[in-house]
C-alpha atoms as a PDB file:
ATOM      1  CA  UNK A   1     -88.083  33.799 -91.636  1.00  0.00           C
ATOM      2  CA  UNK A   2     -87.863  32.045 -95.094  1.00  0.00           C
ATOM      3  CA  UNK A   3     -86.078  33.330 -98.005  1.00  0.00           C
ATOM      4  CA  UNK A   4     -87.645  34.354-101.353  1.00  0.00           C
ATOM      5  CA  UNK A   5     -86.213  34.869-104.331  1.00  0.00           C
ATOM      6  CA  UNK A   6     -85.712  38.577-105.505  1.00  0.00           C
ATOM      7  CA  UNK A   7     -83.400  38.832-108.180  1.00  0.00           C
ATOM      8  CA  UNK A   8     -81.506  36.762-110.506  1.00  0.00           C
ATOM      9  CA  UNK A   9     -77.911  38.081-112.327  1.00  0.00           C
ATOM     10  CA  UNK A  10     -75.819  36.408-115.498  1.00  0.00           C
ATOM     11  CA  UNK A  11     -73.454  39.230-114.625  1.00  0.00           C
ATOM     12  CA  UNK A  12     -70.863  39.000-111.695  1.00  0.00           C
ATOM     13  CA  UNK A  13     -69.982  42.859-111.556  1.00  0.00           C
ATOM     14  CA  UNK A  14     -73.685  43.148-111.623  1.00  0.00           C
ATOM     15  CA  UNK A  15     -74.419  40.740-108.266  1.00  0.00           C
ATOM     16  CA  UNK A  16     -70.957  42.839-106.767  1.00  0.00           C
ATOM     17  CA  UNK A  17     -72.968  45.930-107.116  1.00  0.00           C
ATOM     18  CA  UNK A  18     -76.525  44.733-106.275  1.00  0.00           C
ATOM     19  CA  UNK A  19     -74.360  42.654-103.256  1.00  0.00           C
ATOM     20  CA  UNK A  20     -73.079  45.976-101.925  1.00  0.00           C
ATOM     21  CA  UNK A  21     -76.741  47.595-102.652  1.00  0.00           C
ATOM     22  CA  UNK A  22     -78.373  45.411-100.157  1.00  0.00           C
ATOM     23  CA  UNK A  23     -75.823  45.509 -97.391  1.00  0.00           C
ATOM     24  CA  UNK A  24     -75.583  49.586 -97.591  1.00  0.00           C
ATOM     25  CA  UNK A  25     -79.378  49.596 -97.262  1.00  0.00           C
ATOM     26  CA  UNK A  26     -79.143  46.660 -94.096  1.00  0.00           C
ATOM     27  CA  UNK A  27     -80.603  44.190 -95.682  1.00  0.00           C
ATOM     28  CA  UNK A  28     -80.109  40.507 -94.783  1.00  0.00           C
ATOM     29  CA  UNK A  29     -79.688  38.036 -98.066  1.00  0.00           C
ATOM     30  CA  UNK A  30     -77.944  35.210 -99.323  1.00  0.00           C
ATOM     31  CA  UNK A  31     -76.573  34.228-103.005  1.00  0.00           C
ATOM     32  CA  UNK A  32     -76.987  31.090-104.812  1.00  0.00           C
ATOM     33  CA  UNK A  33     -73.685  30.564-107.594  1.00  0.00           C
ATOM     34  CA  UNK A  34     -71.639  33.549-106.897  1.00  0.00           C
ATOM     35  CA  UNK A  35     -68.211  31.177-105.419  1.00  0.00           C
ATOM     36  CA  UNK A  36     -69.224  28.699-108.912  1.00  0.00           C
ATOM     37  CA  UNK A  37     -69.963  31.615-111.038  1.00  0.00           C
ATOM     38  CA  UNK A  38     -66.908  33.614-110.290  1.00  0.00           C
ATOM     39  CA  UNK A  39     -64.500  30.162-110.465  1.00  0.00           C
ATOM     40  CA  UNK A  40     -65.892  29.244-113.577  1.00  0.00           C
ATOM     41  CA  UNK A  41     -67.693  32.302-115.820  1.00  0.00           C
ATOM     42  CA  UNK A  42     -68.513  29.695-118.882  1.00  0.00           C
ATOM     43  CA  UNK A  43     -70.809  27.576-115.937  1.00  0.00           C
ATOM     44  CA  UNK A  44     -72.829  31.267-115.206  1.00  0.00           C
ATOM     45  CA  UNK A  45     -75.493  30.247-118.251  1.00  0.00           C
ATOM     46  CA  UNK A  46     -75.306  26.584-116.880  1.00  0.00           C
ATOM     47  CA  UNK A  47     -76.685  26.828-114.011  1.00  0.00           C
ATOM     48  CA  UNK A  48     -78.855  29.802-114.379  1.00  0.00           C
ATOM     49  CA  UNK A  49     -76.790  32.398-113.006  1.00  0.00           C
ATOM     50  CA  UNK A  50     -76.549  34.555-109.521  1.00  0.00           C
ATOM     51  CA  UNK A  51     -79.891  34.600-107.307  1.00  0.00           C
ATOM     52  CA  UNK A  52     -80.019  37.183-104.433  1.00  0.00           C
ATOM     53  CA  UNK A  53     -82.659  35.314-101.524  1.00  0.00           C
ATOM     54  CA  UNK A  54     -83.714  37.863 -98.954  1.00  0.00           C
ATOM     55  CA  UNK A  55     -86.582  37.365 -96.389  1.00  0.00           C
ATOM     56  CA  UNK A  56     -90.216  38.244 -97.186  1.00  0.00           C
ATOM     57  CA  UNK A  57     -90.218  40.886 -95.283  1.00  0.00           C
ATOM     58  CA  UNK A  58     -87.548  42.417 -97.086  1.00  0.00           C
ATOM     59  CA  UNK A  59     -88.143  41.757-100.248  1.00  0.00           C
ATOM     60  CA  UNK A  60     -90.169  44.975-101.675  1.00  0.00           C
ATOM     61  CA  UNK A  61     -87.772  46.924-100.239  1.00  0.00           C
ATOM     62  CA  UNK A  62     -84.919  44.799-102.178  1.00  0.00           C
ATOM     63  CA  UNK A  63     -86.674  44.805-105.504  1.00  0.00           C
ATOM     64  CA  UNK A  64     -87.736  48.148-105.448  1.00  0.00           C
ATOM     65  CA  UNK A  65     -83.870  49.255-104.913  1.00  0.00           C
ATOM     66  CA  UNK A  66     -82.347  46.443-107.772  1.00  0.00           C
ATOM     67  CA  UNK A  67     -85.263  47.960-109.997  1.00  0.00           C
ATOM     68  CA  UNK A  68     -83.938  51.635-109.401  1.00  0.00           C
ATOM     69  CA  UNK A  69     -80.155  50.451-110.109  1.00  0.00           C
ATOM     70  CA  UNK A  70     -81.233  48.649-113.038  1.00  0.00           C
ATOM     71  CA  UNK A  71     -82.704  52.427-114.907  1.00  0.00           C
ATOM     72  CA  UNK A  72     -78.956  53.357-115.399  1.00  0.00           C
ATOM     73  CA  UNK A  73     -78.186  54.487-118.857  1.00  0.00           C
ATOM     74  CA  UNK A  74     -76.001  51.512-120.662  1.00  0.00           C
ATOM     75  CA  UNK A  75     -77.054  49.095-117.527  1.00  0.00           C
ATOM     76  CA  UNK A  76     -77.659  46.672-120.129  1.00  0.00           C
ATOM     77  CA  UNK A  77     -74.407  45.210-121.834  1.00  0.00           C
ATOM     78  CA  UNK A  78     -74.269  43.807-125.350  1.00  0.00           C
ATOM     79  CA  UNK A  79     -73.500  40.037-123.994  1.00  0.00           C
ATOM     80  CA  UNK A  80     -76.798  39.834-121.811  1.00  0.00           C
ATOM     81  CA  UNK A  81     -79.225  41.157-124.289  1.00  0.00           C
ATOM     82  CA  UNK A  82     -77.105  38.498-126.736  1.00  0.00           C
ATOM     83  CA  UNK A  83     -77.955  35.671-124.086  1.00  0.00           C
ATOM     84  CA  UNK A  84     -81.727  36.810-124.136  1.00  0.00           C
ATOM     85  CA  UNK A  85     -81.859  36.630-128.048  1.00  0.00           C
ATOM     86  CA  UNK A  86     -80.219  32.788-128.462  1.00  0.00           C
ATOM     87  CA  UNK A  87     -80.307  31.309-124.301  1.00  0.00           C
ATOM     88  CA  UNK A  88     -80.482  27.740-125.508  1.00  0.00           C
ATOM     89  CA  UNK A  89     -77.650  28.314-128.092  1.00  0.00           C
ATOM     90  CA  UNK A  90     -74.918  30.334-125.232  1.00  0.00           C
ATOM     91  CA  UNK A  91     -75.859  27.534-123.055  1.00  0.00           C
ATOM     92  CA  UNK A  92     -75.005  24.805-125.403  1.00  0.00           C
ATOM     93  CA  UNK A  93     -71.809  26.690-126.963  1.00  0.00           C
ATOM     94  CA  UNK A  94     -70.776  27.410-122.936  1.00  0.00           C
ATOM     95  CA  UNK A  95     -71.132  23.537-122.903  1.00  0.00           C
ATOM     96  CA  UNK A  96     -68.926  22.538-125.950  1.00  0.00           C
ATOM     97  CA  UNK A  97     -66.616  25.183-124.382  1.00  0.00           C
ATOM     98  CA  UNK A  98     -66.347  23.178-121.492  1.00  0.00           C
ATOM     99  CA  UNK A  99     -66.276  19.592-122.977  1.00  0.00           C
ATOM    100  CA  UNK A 100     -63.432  20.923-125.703  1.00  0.00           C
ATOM    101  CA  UNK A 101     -61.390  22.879-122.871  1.00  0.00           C
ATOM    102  CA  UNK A 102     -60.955  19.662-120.718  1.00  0.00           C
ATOM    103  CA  UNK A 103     -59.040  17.015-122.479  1.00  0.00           C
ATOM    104  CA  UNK A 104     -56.360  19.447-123.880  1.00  0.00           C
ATOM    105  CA  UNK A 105     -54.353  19.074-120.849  1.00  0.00           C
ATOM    106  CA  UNK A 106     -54.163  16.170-121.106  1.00  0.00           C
ATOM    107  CA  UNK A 107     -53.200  15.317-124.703  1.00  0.00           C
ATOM    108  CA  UNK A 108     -50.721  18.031-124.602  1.00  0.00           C
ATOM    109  CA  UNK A 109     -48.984  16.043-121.553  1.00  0.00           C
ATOM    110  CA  UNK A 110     -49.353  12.937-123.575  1.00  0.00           C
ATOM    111  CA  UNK A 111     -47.892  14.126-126.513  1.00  0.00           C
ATOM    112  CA  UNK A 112     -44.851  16.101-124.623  1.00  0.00           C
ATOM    113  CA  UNK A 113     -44.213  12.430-123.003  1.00  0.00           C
ATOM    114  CA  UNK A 114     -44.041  10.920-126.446  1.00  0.00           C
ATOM    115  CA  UNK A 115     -41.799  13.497-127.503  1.00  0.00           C
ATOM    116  CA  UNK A 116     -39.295  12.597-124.855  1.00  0.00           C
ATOM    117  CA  UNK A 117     -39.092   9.297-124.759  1.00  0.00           C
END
């Protein structure tokens, strides 16, 4: 049977919880960006987060049980209704994040070498 999309996190502890949601309830699904997400948390707004697939016959069943988690007082936190305010701005600061975070390895090793010498 092919898989449909039902629900789509920014939040890891969020996909844990909807994760073990599914498989209490025997339902069969599959995750897109959970291993990249939880590697690399700056790369969740990147690529559009965690997507929970299940098969069409499942899938009112699934949505109708992430819809009743998600009616928990304080469900939402402060940083995802932040990343619905500015999306394009979180996903460009996650970027320059990225880009500044990369070459300091290696100037510090240059630098240390330099030192030595």
């Amino acid at each position: 049977m092919p898989l449909v999309h039902a629900h789509t996190t920014l939040m890891l502890p969020e996909a844990i919880v909807i994760e073990s949601l599914l498989e209490a309830h025997g339902i069969r699904f599959a995750l897109a960006g959970k291993d990249l997400i939880s590697q690399c948390p700056p790369c969740n707004i990147l690529y559009g987060g965690i997507s929970f697939l299940v098969d069409e016959a499942d899938l009112d069943d699934a949505t109708a049980l992430i819809a009743d988690a998600e009616d928990v007082p304080g469900y939402l936190s402060i940083e995802s209704t932040n990343f619905e305010r500015r999306p394009i701005r979180n996903a460009v600061l996650a970027f320059v994040m990225l880009i500044m975070g990369a070459p300091f390895p290696f100037w510090y090793r240059g630098s240390r070498l330099r030192e030595g010498s």
